[in-house]
C-alpha atoms as a PDB file:
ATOM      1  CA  UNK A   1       0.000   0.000   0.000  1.00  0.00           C
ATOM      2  CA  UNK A   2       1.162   3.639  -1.021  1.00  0.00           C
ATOM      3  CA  UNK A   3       2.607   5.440   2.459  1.00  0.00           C
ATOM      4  CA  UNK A   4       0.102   8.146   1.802  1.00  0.00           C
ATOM      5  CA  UNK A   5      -2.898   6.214   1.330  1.00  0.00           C
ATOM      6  CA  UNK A   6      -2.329   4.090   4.221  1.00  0.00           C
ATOM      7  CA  UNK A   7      -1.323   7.168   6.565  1.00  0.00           C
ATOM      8  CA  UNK A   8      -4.692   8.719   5.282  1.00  0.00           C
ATOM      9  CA  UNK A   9      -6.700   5.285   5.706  1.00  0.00           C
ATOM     10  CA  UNK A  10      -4.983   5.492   9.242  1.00  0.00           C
ATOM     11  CA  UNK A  11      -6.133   9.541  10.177  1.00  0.00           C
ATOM     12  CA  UNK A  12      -9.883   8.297   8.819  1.00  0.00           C
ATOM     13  CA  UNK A  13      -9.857   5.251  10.550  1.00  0.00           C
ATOM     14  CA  UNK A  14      -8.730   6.740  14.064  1.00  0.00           C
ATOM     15  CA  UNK A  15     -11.423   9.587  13.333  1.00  0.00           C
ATOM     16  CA  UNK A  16     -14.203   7.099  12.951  1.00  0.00           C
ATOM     17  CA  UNK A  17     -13.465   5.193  15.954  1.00  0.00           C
ATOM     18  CA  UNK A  18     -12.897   9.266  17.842  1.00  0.00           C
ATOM     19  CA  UNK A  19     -16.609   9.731  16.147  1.00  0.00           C
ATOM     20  CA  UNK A  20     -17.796   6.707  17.777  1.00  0.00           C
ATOM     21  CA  UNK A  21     -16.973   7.270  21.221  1.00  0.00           C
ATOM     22  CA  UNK A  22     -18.201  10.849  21.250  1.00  0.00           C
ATOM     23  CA  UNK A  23     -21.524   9.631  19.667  1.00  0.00           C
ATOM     24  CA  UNK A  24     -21.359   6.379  22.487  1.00  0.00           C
ATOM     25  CA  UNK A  25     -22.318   3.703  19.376  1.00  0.00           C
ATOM     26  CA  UNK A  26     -20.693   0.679  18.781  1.00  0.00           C
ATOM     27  CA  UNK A  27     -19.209  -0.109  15.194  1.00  0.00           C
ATOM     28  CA  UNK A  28     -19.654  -3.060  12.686  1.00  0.00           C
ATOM     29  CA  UNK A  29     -18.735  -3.803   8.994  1.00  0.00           C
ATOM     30  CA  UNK A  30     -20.385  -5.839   6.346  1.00  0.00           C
ATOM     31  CA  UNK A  31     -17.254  -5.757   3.980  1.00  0.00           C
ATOM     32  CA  UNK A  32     -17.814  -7.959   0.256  1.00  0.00           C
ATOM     33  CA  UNK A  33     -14.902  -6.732  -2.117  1.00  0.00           C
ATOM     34  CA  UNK A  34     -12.634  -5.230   0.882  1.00  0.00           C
ATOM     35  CA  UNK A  35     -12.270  -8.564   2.306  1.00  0.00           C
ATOM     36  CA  UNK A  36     -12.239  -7.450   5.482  1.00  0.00           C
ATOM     37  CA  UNK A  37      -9.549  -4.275   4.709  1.00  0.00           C
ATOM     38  CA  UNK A  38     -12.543  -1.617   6.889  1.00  0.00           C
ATOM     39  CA  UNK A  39     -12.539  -3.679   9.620  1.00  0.00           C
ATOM     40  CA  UNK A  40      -8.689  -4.138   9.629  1.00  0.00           C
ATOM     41  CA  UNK A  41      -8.171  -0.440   9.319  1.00  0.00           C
ATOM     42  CA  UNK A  42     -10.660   0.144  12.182  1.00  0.00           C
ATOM     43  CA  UNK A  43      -9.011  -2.909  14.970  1.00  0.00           C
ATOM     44  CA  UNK A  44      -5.361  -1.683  13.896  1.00  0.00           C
ATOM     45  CA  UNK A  45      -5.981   1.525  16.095  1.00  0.00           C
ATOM     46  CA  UNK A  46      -4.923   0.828  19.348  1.00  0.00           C
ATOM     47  CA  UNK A  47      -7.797   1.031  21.539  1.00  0.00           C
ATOM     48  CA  UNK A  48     -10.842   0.110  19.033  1.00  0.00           C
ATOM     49  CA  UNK A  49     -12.353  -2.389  21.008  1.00  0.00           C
ATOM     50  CA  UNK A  50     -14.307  -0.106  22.870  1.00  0.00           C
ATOM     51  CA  UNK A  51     -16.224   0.971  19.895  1.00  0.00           C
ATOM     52  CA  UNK A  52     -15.772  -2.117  17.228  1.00  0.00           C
ATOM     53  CA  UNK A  53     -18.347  -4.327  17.647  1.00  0.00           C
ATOM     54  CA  UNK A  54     -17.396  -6.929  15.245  1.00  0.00           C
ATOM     55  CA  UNK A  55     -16.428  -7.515  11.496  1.00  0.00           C
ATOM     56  CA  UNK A  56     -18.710  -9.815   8.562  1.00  0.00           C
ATOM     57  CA  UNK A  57     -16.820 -10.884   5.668  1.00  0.00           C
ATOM     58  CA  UNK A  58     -19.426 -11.763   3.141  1.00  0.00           C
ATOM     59  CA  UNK A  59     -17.871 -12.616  -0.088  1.00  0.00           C
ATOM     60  CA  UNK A  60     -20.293 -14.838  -1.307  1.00  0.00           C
ATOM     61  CA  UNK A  61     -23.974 -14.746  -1.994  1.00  0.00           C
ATOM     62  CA  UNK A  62     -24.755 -17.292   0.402  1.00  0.00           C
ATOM     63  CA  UNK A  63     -22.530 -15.869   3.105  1.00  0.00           C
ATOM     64  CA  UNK A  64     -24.722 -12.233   2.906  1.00  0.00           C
ATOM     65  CA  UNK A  65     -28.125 -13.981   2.729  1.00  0.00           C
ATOM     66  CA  UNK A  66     -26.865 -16.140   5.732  1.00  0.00           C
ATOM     67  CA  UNK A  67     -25.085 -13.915   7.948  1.00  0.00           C
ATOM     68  CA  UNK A  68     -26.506 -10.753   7.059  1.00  0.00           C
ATOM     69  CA  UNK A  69     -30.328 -11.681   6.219  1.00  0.00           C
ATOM     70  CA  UNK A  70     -29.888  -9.968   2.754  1.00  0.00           C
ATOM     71  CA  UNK A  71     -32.759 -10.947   0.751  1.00  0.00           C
ATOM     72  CA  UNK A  72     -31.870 -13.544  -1.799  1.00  0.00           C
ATOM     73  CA  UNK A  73     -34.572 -11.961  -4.366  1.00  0.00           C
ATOM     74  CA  UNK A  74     -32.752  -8.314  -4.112  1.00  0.00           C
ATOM     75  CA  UNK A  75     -28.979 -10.573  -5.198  1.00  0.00           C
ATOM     76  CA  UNK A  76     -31.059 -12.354  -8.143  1.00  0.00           C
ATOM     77  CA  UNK A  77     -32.954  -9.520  -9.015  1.00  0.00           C
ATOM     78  CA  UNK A  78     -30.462  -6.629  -8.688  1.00  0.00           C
ATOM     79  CA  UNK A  79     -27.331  -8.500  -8.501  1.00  0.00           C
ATOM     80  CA  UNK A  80     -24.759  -9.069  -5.560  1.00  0.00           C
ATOM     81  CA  UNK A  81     -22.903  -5.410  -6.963  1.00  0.00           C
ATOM     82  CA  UNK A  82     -25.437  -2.971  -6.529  1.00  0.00           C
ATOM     83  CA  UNK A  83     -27.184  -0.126  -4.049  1.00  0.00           C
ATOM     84  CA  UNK A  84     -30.032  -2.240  -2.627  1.00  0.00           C
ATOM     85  CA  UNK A  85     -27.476  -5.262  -1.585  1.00  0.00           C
ATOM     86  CA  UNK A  86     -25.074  -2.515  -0.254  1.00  0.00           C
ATOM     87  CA  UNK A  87     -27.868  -0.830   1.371  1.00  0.00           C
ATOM     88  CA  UNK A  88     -29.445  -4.491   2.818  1.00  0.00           C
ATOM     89  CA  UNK A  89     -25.721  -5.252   3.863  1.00  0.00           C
ATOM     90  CA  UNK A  90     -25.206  -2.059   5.871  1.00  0.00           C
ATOM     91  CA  UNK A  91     -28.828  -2.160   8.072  1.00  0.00           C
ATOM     92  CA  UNK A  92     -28.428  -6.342   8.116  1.00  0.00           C
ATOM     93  CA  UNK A  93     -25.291  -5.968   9.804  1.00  0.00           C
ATOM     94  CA  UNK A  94     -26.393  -3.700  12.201  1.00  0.00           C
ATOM     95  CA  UNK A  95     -29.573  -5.809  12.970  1.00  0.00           C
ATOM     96  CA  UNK A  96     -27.746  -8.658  13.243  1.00  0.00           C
ATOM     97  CA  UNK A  97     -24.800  -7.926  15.908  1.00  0.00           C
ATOM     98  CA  UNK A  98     -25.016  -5.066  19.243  1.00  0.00           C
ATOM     99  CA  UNK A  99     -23.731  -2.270  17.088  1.00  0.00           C
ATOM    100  CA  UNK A 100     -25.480   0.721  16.102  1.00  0.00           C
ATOM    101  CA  UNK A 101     -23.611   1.791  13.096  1.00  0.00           C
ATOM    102  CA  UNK A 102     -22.789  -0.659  10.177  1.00  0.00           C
ATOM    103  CA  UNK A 103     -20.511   0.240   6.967  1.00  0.00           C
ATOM    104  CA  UNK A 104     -20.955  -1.906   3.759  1.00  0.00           C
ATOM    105  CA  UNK A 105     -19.864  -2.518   0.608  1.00  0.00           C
ATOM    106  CA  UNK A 106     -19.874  -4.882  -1.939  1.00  0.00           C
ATOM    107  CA  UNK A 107     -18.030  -4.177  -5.734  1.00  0.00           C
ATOM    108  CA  UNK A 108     -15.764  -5.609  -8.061  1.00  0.00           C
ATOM    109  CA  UNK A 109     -12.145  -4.746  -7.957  1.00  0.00           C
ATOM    110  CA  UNK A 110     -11.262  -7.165 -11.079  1.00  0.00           C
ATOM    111  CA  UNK A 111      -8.838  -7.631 -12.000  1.00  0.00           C
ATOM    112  CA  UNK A 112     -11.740  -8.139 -15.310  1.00  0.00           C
ATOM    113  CA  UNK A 113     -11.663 -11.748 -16.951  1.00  0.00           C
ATOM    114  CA  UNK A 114     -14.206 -14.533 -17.752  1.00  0.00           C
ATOM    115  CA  UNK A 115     -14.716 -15.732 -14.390  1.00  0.00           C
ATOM    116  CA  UNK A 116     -16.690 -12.535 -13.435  1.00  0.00           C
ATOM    117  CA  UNK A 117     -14.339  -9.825 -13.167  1.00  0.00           C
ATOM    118  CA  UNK A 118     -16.606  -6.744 -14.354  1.00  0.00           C
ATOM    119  CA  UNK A 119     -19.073  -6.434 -17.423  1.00  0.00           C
ATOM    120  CA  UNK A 120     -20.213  -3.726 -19.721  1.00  0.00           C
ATOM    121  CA  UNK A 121     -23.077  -2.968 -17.323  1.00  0.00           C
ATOM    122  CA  UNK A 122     -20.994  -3.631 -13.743  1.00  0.00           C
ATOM    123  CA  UNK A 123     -17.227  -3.189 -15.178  1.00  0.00           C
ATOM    124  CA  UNK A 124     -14.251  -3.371 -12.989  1.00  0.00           C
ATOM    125  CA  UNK A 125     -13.784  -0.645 -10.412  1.00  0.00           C
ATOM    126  CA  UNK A 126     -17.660  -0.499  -9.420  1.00  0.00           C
ATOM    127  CA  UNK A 127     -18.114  -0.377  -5.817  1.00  0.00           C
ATOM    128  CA  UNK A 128     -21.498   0.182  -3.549  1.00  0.00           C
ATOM    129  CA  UNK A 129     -20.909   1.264  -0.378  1.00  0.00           C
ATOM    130  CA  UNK A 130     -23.489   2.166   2.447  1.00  0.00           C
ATOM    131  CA  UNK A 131     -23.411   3.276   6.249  1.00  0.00           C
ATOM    132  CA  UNK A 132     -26.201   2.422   8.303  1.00  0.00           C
ATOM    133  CA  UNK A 133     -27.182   4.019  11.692  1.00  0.00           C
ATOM    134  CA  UNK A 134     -29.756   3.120  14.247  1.00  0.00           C
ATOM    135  CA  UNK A 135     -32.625   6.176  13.403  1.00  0.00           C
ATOM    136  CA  UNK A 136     -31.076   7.388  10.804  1.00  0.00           C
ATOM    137  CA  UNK A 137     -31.638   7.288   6.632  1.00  0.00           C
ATOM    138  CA  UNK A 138     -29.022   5.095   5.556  1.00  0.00           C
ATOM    139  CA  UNK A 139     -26.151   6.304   3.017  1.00  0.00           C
ATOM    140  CA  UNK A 140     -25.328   5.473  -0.170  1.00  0.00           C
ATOM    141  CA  UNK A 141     -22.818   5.703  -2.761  1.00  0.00           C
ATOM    142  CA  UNK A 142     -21.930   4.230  -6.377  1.00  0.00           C
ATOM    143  CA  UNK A 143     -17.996   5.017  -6.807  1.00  0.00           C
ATOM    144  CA  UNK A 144     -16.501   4.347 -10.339  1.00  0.00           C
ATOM    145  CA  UNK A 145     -12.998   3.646  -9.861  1.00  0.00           C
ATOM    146  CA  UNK A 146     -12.027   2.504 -13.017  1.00  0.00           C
ATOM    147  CA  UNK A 147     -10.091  -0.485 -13.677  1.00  0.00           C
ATOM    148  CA  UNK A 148      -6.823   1.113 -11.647  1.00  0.00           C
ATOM    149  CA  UNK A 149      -5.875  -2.133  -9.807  1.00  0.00           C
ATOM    150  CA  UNK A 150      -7.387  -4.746  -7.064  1.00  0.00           C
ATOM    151  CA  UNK A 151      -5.184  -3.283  -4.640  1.00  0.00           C
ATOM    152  CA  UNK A 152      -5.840   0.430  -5.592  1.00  0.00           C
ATOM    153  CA  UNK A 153      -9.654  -0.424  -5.726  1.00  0.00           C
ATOM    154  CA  UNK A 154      -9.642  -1.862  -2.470  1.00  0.00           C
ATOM    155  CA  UNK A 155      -7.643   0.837  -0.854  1.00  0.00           C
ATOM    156  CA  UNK A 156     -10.016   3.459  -2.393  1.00  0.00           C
ATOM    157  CA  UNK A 157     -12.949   1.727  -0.984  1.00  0.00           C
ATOM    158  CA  UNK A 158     -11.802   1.221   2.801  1.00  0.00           C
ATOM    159  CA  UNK A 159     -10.678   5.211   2.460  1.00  0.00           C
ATOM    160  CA  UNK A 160     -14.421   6.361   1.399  1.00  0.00           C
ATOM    161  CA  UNK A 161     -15.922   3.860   3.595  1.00  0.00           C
ATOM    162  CA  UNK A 162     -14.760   5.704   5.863  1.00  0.00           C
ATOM    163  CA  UNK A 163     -15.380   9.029   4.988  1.00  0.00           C
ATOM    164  CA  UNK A 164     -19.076   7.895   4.948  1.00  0.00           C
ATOM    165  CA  UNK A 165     -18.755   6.766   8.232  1.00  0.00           C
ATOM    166  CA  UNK A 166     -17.973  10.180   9.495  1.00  0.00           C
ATOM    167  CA  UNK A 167     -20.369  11.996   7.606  1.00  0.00           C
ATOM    168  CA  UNK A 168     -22.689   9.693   9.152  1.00  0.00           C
ATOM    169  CA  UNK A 169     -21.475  10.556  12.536  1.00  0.00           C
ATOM    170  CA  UNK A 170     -21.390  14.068  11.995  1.00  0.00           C
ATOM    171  CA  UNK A 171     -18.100  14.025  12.338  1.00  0.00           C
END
Protein backbone atom coordinates (compact mmCIF):
# COMPACT_ATOMS: atom_id res chain seq x y z
CA UNK A 1 0.00 0.00 0.00
CA UNK A 2 1.16 3.64 -1.02
CA UNK A 3 2.61 5.44 2.46
CA UNK A 4 0.10 8.15 1.80
CA UNK A 5 -2.90 6.21 1.33
CA UNK A 6 -2.33 4.09 4.22
CA UNK A 7 -1.32 7.17 6.57
CA UNK A 8 -4.69 8.72 5.28
CA UNK A 9 -6.70 5.28 5.71
CA UNK A 10 -4.98 5.49 9.24
CA UNK A 11 -6.13 9.54 10.18
CA UNK A 12 -9.88 8.30 8.82
CA UNK A 13 -9.86 5.25 10.55
CA UNK A 14 -8.73 6.74 14.06
CA UNK A 15 -11.42 9.59 13.33
CA UNK A 16 -14.20 7.10 12.95
CA UNK A 17 -13.46 5.19 15.95
CA UNK A 18 -12.90 9.27 17.84
CA UNK A 19 -16.61 9.73 16.15
CA UNK A 20 -17.80 6.71 17.78
CA UNK A 21 -16.97 7.27 21.22
CA UNK A 22 -18.20 10.85 21.25
CA UNK A 23 -21.52 9.63 19.67
CA UNK A 24 -21.36 6.38 22.49
CA UNK A 25 -22.32 3.70 19.38
CA UNK A 26 -20.69 0.68 18.78
CA UNK A 27 -19.21 -0.11 15.19
CA UNK A 28 -19.65 -3.06 12.69
CA UNK A 29 -18.73 -3.80 8.99
CA UNK A 30 -20.39 -5.84 6.35
CA UNK A 31 -17.25 -5.76 3.98
CA UNK A 32 -17.81 -7.96 0.26
CA UNK A 33 -14.90 -6.73 -2.12
CA UNK A 34 -12.63 -5.23 0.88
CA UNK A 35 -12.27 -8.56 2.31
CA UNK A 36 -12.24 -7.45 5.48
CA UNK A 37 -9.55 -4.28 4.71
CA UNK A 38 -12.54 -1.62 6.89
CA UNK A 39 -12.54 -3.68 9.62
CA UNK A 40 -8.69 -4.14 9.63
CA UNK A 41 -8.17 -0.44 9.32
CA UNK A 42 -10.66 0.14 12.18
CA UNK A 43 -9.01 -2.91 14.97
CA UNK A 44 -5.36 -1.68 13.90
CA UNK A 45 -5.98 1.53 16.10
CA UNK A 46 -4.92 0.83 19.35
CA UNK A 47 -7.80 1.03 21.54
CA UNK A 48 -10.84 0.11 19.03
CA UNK A 49 -12.35 -2.39 21.01
CA UNK A 50 -14.31 -0.11 22.87
CA UNK A 51 -16.22 0.97 19.90
CA UNK A 52 -15.77 -2.12 17.23
CA UNK A 53 -18.35 -4.33 17.65
CA UNK A 54 -17.40 -6.93 15.25
CA UNK A 55 -16.43 -7.52 11.50
CA UNK A 56 -18.71 -9.81 8.56
CA UNK A 57 -16.82 -10.88 5.67
CA UNK A 58 -19.43 -11.76 3.14
CA UNK A 59 -17.87 -12.62 -0.09
CA UNK A 60 -20.29 -14.84 -1.31
CA UNK A 61 -23.97 -14.75 -1.99
CA UNK A 62 -24.75 -17.29 0.40
CA UNK A 63 -22.53 -15.87 3.10
CA UNK A 64 -24.72 -12.23 2.91
CA UNK A 65 -28.13 -13.98 2.73
CA UNK A 66 -26.86 -16.14 5.73
CA UNK A 67 -25.09 -13.92 7.95
CA UNK A 68 -26.51 -10.75 7.06
CA UNK A 69 -30.33 -11.68 6.22
CA UNK A 70 -29.89 -9.97 2.75
CA UNK A 71 -32.76 -10.95 0.75
CA UNK A 72 -31.87 -13.54 -1.80
CA UNK A 73 -34.57 -11.96 -4.37
CA UNK A 74 -32.75 -8.31 -4.11
CA UNK A 75 -28.98 -10.57 -5.20
CA UNK A 76 -31.06 -12.35 -8.14
CA UNK A 77 -32.95 -9.52 -9.02
CA UNK A 78 -30.46 -6.63 -8.69
CA UNK A 79 -27.33 -8.50 -8.50
CA UNK A 80 -24.76 -9.07 -5.56
CA UNK A 81 -22.90 -5.41 -6.96
CA UNK A 82 -25.44 -2.97 -6.53
CA UNK A 83 -27.18 -0.13 -4.05
CA UNK A 84 -30.03 -2.24 -2.63
CA UNK A 85 -27.48 -5.26 -1.58
CA UNK A 86 -25.07 -2.51 -0.25
CA UNK A 87 -27.87 -0.83 1.37
CA UNK A 88 -29.45 -4.49 2.82
CA UNK A 89 -25.72 -5.25 3.86
CA UNK A 90 -25.21 -2.06 5.87
CA UNK A 91 -28.83 -2.16 8.07
CA UNK A 92 -28.43 -6.34 8.12
CA UNK A 93 -25.29 -5.97 9.80
CA UNK A 94 -26.39 -3.70 12.20
CA UNK A 95 -29.57 -5.81 12.97
CA UNK A 96 -27.75 -8.66 13.24
CA UNK A 97 -24.80 -7.93 15.91
CA UNK A 98 -25.02 -5.07 19.24
CA UNK A 99 -23.73 -2.27 17.09
CA UNK A 100 -25.48 0.72 16.10
CA UNK A 101 -23.61 1.79 13.10
CA UNK A 102 -22.79 -0.66 10.18
CA UNK A 103 -20.51 0.24 6.97
CA UNK A 104 -20.96 -1.91 3.76
CA UNK A 105 -19.86 -2.52 0.61
CA UNK A 106 -19.87 -4.88 -1.94
CA UNK A 107 -18.03 -4.18 -5.73
CA UNK A 108 -15.76 -5.61 -8.06
CA UNK A 109 -12.14 -4.75 -7.96
CA UNK A 110 -11.26 -7.16 -11.08
CA UNK A 111 -8.84 -7.63 -12.00
CA UNK A 112 -11.74 -8.14 -15.31
CA UNK A 113 -11.66 -11.75 -16.95
CA UNK A 114 -14.21 -14.53 -17.75
CA UNK A 115 -14.72 -15.73 -14.39
CA UNK A 116 -16.69 -12.54 -13.44
CA UNK A 117 -14.34 -9.83 -13.17
CA UNK A 118 -16.61 -6.74 -14.35
CA UNK A 119 -19.07 -6.43 -17.42
CA UNK A 120 -20.21 -3.73 -19.72
CA UNK A 121 -23.08 -2.97 -17.32
CA UNK A 122 -20.99 -3.63 -13.74
CA UNK A 123 -17.23 -3.19 -15.18
CA UNK A 124 -14.25 -3.37 -12.99
CA UNK A 125 -13.78 -0.64 -10.41
CA UNK A 126 -17.66 -0.50 -9.42
CA UNK A 127 -18.11 -0.38 -5.82
CA UNK A 128 -21.50 0.18 -3.55
CA UNK A 129 -20.91 1.26 -0.38
CA UNK A 130 -23.49 2.17 2.45
CA UNK A 131 -23.41 3.28 6.25
CA UNK A 132 -26.20 2.42 8.30
CA UNK A 133 -27.18 4.02 11.69
CA UNK A 134 -29.76 3.12 14.25
CA UNK A 135 -32.62 6.18 13.40
CA UNK A 136 -31.08 7.39 10.80
CA UNK A 137 -31.64 7.29 6.63
CA UNK A 138 -29.02 5.09 5.56
CA UNK A 139 -26.15 6.30 3.02
CA UNK A 140 -25.33 5.47 -0.17
CA UNK A 141 -22.82 5.70 -2.76
CA UNK A 142 -21.93 4.23 -6.38
CA UNK A 143 -18.00 5.02 -6.81
CA UNK A 144 -16.50 4.35 -10.34
CA UNK A 145 -13.00 3.65 -9.86
CA UNK A 146 -12.03 2.50 -13.02
CA UNK A 147 -10.09 -0.49 -13.68
CA UNK A 148 -6.82 1.11 -11.65
CA UNK A 149 -5.88 -2.13 -9.81
CA UNK A 150 -7.39 -4.75 -7.06
CA UNK A 151 -5.18 -3.28 -4.64
CA UNK A 152 -5.84 0.43 -5.59
CA UNK A 153 -9.65 -0.42 -5.73
CA UNK A 154 -9.64 -1.86 -2.47
CA UNK A 155 -7.64 0.84 -0.85
CA UNK A 156 -10.02 3.46 -2.39
CA UNK A 157 -12.95 1.73 -0.98
CA UNK A 158 -11.80 1.22 2.80
CA UNK A 159 -10.68 5.21 2.46
CA UNK A 160 -14.42 6.36 1.40
CA UNK A 161 -15.92 3.86 3.60
CA UNK A 162 -14.76 5.70 5.86
CA UNK A 163 -15.38 9.03 4.99
CA UNK A 164 -19.08 7.89 4.95
CA UNK A 165 -18.76 6.77 8.23
CA UNK A 166 -17.97 10.18 9.49
CA UNK A 167 -20.37 12.00 7.61
CA UNK A 168 -22.69 9.69 9.15
CA UNK A 169 -21.47 10.56 12.54
CA UNK A 170 -21.39 14.07 11.99
CA UNK A 171 -18.10 14.02 12.34
Amino acid sequence: MNAEIASEIEKLAAEVLAACRKRGVMLTTAESCTGGLIAGALTAIAGSSDVMERGFVTYSNEAKIGMLRVPAEIIAGRGAVSEEVARAMAEGAVRNSNAQIGIACTGIAGPGNSSGGGSAAKPVGLVHIAVAMVQEDTLHAEMRYGDIGRAEVREATVRDALKMALRMLGA
